[in-house]
PDB file of N, CA and C in Angstrom:
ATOM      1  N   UNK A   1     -13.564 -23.201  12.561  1.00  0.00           N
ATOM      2  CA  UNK A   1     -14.231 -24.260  13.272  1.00  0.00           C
ATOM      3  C   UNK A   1     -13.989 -24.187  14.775  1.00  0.00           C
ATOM      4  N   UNK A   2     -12.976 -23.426  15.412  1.00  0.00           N
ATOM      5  CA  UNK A   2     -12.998 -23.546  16.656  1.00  0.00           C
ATOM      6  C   UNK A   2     -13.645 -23.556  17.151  1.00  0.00           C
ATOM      7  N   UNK A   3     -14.043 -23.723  18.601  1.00  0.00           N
ATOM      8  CA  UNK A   3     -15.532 -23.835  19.318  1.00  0.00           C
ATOM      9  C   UNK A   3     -16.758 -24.190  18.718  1.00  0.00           C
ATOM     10  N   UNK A   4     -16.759 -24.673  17.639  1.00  0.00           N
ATOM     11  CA  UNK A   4     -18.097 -24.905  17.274  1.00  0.00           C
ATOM     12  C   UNK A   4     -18.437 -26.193  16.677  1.00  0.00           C
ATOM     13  N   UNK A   5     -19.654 -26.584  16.634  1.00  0.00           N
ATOM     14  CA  UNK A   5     -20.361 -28.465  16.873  1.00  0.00           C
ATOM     15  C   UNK A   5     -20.127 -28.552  15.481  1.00  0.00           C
ATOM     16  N   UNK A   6     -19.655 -29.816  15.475  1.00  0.00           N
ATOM     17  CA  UNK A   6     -19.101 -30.005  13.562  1.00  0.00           C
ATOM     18  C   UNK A   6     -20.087 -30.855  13.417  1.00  0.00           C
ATOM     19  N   UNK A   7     -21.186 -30.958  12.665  1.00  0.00           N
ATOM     20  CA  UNK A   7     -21.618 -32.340  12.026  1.00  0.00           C
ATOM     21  C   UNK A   7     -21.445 -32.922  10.553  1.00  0.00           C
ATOM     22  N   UNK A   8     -20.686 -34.274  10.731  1.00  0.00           N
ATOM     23  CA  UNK A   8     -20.224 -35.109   9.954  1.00  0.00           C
ATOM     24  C   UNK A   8     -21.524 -35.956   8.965  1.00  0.00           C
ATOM     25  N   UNK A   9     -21.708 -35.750   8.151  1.00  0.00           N
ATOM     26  CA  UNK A   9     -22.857 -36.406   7.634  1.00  0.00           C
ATOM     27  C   UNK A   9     -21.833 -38.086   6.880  1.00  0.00           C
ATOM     28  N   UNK A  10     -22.142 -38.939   6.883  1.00  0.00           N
ATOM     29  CA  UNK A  10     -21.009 -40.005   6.295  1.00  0.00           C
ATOM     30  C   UNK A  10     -20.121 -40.680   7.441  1.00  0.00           C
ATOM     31  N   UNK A  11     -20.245 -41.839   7.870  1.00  0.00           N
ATOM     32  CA  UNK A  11     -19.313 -42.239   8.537  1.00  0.00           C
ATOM     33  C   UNK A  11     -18.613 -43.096   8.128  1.00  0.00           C
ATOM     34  N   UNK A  12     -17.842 -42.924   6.163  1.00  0.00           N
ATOM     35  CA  UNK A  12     -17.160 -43.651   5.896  1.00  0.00           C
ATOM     36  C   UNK A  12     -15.456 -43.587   5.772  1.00  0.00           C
ATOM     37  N   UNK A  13     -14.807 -43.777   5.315  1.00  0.00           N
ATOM     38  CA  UNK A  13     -13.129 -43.002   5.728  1.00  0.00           C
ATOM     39  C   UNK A  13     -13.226 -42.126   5.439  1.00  0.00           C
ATOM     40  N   UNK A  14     -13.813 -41.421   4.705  1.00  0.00           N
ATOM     41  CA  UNK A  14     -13.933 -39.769   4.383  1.00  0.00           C
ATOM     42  C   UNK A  14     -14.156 -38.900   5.245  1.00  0.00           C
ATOM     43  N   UNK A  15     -15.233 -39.618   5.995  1.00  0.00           N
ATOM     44  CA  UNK A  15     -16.301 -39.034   7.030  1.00  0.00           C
ATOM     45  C   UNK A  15     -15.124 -38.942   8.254  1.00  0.00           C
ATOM     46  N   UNK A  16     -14.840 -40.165   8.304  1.00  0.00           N
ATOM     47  CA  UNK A  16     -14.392 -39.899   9.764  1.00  0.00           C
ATOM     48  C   UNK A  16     -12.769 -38.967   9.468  1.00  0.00           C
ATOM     49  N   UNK A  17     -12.433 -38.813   8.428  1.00  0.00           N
ATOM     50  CA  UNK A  17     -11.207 -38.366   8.294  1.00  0.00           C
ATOM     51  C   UNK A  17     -11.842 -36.841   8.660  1.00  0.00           C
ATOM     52  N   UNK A  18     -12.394 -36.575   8.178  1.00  0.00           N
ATOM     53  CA  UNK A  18     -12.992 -35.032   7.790  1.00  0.00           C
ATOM     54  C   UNK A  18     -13.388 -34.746   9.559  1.00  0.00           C
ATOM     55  N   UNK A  19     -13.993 -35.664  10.189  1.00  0.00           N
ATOM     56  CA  UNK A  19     -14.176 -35.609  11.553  1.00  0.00           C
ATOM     57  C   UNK A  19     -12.511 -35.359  12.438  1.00  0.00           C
ATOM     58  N   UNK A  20     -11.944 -36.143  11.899  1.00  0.00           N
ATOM     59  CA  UNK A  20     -10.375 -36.062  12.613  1.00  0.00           C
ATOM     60  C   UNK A  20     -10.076 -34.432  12.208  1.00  0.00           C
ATOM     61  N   UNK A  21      -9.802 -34.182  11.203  1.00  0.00           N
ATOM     62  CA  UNK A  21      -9.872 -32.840  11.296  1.00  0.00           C
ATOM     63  C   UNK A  21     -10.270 -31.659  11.581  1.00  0.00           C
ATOM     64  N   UNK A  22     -11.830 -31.501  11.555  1.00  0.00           N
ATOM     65  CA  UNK A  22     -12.520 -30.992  13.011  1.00  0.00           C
ATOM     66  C   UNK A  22     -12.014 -30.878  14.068  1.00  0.00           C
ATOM     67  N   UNK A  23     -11.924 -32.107  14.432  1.00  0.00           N
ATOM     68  CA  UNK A  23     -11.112 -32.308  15.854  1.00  0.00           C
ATOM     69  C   UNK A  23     -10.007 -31.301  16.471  1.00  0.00           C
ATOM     70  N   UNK A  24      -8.895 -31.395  14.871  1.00  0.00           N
ATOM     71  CA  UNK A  24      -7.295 -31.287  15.370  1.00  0.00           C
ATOM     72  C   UNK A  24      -7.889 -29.485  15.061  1.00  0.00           C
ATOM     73  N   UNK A  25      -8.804 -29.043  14.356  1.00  0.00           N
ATOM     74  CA  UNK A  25      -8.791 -27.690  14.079  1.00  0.00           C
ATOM     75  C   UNK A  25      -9.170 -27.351  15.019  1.00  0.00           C
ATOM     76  N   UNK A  26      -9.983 -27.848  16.525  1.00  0.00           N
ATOM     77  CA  UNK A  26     -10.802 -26.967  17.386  1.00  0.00           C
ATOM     78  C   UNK A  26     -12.113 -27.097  17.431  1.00  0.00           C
ATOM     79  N   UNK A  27     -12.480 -27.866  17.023  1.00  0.00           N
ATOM     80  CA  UNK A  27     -14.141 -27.917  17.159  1.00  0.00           C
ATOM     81  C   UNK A  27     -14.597 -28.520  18.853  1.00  0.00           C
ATOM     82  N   UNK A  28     -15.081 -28.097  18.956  1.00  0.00           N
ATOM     83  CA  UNK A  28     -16.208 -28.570  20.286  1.00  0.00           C
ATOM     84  C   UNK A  28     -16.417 -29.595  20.614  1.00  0.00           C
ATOM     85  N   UNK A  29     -17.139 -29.927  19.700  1.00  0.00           N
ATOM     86  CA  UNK A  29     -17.717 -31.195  19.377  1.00  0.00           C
ATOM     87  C   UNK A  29     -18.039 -31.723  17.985  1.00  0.00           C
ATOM     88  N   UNK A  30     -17.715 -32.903  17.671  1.00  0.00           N
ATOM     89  CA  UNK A  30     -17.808 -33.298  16.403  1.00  0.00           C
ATOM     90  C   UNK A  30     -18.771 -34.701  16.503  1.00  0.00           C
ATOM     91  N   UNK A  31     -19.832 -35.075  15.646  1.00  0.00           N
ATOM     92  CA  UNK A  31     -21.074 -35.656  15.868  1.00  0.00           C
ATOM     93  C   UNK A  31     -20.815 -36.341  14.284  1.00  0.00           C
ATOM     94  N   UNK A  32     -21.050 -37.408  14.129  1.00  0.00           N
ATOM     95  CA  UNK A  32     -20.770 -38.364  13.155  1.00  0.00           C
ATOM     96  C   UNK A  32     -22.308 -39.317  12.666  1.00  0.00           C
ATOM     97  N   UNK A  33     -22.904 -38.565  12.069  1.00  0.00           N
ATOM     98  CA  UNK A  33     -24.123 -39.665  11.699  1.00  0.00           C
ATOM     99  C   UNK A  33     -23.849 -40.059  10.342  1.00  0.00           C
ATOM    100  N   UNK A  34     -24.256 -41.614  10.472  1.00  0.00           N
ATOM    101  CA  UNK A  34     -24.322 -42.269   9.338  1.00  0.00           C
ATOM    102  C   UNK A  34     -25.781 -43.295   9.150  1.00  0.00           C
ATOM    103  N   UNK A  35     -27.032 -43.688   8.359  1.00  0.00           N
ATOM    104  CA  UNK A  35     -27.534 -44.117   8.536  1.00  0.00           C
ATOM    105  C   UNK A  35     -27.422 -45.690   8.410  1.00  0.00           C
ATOM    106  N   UNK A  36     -25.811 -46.390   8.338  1.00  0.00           N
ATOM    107  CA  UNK A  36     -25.419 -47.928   7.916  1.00  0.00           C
ATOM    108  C   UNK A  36     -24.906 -48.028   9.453  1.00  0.00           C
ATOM    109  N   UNK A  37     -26.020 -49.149  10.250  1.00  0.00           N
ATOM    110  CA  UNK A  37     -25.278 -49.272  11.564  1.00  0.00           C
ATOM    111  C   UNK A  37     -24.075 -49.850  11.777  1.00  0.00           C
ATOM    112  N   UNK A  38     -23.395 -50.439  10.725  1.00  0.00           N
ATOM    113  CA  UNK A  38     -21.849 -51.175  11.133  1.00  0.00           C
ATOM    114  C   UNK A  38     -20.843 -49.898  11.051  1.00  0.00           C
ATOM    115  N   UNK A  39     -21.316 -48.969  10.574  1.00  0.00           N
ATOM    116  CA  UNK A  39     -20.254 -47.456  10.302  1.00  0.00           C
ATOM    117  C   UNK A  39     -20.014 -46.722  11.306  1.00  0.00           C
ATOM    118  N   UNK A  40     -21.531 -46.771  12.374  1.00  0.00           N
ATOM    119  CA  UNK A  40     -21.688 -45.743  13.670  1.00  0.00           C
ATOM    120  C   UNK A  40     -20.607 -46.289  13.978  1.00  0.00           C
ATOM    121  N   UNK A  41     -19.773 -44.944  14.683  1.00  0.00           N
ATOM    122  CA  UNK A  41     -19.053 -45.322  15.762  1.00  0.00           C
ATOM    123  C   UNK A  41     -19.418 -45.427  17.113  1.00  0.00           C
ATOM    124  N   UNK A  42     -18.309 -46.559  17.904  1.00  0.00           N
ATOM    125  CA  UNK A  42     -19.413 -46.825  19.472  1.00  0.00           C
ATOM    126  C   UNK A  42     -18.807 -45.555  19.950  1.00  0.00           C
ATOM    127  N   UNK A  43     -20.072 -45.280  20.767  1.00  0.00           N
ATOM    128  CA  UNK A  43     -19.886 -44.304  22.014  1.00  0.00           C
ATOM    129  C   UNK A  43     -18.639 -44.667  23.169  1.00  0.00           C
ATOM    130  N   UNK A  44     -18.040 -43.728  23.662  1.00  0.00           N
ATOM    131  CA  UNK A  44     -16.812 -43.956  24.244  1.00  0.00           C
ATOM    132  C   UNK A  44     -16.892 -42.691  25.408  1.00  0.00           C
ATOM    133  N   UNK A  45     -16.750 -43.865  26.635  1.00  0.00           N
ATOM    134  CA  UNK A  45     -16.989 -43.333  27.902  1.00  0.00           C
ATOM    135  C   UNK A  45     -15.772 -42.201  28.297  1.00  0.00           C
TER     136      UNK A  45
END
């Protein structure tokens, strides 16, 4: 996964766990869609 755009399909604890890990492995960027708007996470400046 290093350098490369992770997309997270699920933004439920799974989702975002699986996103945290992305993260800690090296990914780029990690992108989190979920289609339940209370799940999106807010954007962060």
């Amino acid at each position: 996964m290093r350098g490369r755009l992770v997309l997270v399909t699920g933004g439920g604890a799974i989702g975002l766990l699986v996103g945290l890990l992305a993260r800690h492995s090296g990914a780029a960027e990690v992108v989190v869609a979920d289609p339940t708007p209370q799940r999106r996470p807010r954007p962060r400046a």
